[in-house]
Protein backbone atom coordinates (compact mmCIF):
# COMPACT_ATOMS: atom_id res chain seq x y z
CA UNK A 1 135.55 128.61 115.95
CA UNK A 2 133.76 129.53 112.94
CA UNK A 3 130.10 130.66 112.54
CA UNK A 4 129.42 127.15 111.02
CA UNK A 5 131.04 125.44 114.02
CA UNK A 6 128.70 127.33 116.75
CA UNK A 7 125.21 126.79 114.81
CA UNK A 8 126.20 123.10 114.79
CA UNK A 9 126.72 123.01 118.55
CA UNK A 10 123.17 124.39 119.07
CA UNK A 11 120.42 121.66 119.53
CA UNK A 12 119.34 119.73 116.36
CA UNK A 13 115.81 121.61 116.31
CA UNK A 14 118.09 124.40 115.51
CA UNK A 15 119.95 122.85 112.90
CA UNK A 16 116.61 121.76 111.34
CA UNK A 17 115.16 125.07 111.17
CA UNK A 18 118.36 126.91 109.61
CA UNK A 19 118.20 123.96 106.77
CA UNK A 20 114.44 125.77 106.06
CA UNK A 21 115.65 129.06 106.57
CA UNK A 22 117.94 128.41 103.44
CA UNK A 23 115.74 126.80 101.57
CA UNK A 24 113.10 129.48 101.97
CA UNK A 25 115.56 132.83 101.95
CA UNK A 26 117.89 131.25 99.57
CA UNK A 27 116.67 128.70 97.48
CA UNK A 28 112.71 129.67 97.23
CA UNK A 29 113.52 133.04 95.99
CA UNK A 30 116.00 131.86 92.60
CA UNK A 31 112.23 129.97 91.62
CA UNK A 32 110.87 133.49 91.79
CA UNK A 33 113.31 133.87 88.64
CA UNK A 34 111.42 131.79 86.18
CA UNK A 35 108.45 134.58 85.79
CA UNK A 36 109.16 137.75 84.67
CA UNK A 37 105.97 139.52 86.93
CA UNK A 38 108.02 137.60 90.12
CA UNK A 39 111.41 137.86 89.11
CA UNK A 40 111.99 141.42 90.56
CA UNK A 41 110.89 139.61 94.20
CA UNK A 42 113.38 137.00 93.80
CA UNK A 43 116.49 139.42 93.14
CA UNK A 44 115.76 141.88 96.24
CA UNK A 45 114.61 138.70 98.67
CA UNK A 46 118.35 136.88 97.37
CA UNK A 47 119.88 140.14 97.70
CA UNK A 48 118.64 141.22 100.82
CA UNK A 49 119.22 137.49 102.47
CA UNK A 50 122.89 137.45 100.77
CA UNK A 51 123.52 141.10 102.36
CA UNK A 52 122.00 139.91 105.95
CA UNK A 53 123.97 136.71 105.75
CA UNK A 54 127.49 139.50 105.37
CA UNK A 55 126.37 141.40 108.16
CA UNK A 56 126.04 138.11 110.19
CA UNK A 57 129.20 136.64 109.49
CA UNK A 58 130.95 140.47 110.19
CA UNK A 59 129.25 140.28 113.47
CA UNK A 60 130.43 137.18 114.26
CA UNK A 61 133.76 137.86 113.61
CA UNK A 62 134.12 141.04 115.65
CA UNK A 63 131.62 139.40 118.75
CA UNK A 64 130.93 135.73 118.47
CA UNK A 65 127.66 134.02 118.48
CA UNK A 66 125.54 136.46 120.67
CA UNK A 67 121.53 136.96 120.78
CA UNK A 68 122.48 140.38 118.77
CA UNK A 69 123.06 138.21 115.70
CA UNK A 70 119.71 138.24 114.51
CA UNK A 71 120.13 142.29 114.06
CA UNK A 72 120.72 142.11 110.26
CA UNK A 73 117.85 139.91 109.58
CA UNK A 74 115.54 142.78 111.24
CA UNK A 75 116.86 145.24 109.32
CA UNK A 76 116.98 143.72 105.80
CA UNK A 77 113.99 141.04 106.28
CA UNK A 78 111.27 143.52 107.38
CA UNK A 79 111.27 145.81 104.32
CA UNK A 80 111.64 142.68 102.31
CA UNK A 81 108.32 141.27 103.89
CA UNK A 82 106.56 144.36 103.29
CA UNK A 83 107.93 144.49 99.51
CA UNK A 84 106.87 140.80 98.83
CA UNK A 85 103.27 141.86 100.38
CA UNK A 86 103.09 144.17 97.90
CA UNK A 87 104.70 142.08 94.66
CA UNK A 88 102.55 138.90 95.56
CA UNK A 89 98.77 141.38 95.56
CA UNK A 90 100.35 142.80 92.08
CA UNK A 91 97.07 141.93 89.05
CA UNK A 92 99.42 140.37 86.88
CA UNK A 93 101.32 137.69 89.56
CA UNK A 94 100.51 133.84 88.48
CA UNK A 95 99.16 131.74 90.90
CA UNK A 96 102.26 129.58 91.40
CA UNK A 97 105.08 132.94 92.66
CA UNK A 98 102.24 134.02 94.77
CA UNK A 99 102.38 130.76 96.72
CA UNK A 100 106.03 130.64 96.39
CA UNK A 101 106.19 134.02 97.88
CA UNK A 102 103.96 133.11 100.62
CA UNK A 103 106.73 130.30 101.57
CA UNK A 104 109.36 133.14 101.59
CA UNK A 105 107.35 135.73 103.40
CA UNK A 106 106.13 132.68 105.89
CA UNK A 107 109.69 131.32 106.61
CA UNK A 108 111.09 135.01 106.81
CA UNK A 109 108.84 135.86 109.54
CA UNK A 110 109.19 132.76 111.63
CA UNK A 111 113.31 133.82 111.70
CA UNK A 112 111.78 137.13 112.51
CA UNK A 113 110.21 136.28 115.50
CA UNK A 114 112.95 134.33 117.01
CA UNK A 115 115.41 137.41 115.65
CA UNK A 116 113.30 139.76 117.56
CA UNK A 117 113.03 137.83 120.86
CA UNK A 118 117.13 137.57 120.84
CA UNK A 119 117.57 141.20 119.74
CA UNK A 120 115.46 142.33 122.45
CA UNK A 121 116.50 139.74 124.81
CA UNK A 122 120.66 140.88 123.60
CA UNK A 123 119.48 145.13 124.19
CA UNK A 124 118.05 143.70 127.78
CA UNK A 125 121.35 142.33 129.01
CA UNK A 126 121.83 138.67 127.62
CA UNK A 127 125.26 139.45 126.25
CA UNK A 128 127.08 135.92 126.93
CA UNK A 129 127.78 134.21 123.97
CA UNK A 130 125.46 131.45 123.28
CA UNK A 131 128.34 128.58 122.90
């Protein structure tokens, strides 16, 4: 079974919120690209989605889909969330990659929260795999 495979088996809520996850950690940040004062906050939030997205699939591979999963998002997403805070309060950002930051930063930290709860709830003993 392939990563693919076991998000599709998880309910359709799920499915529905992974299609915004990639539009706002994928596709929100290459808009970042057009302005030159936002397109340093599009290249670390693609890179730092692209390298959490690795680190997922590696996991996968060596443990299956597990709570610990969301483990790479913590690690990259946070400092990215605290680097877009900063880019988006920057004097010379336009009104229009401020809001589109906002998106990123607001969709980032919904995955967060859910990444935290399974993290924690994975370090507390929920080891199973979820399908």
């Amino acid at each position: 079974m392939t990563l693919e495979d076991a998000m599709a088996l998880q309910p359709t809520w799920v499915g529905i919120w992974l299609n915004f996850l990639l539009a706002g950690a994928f596709v929100a940040p290459l808009l970042l690209l057009i302005w030159k004062s936002s397109c340093k906050a599009g290249i670390v939030t693609l890179l730092s989605s692209v390298i959490a997205a690795f680190c997922v699939q590696y996991m996968f591979n060596a443990m299956g889909y597990v709570k610990l999963l969301g483990l790479p998002h913590l690690v990259f997403w946070i400092p990215t969330v605290v680097f877009l805070i900063a880019q988006q309060s920057r004097g010379d950002m336009t009104i229009w990659p401020r809001r589109i930051i906002w998106l990123i930063m607001t969709v980032i930290c919904i995955s967060l929260a859910f990444d935290i709860v399974d993290v924690v709830r994975w370090v507390l003993g929920e080891r199973a795999p979820l399908v």
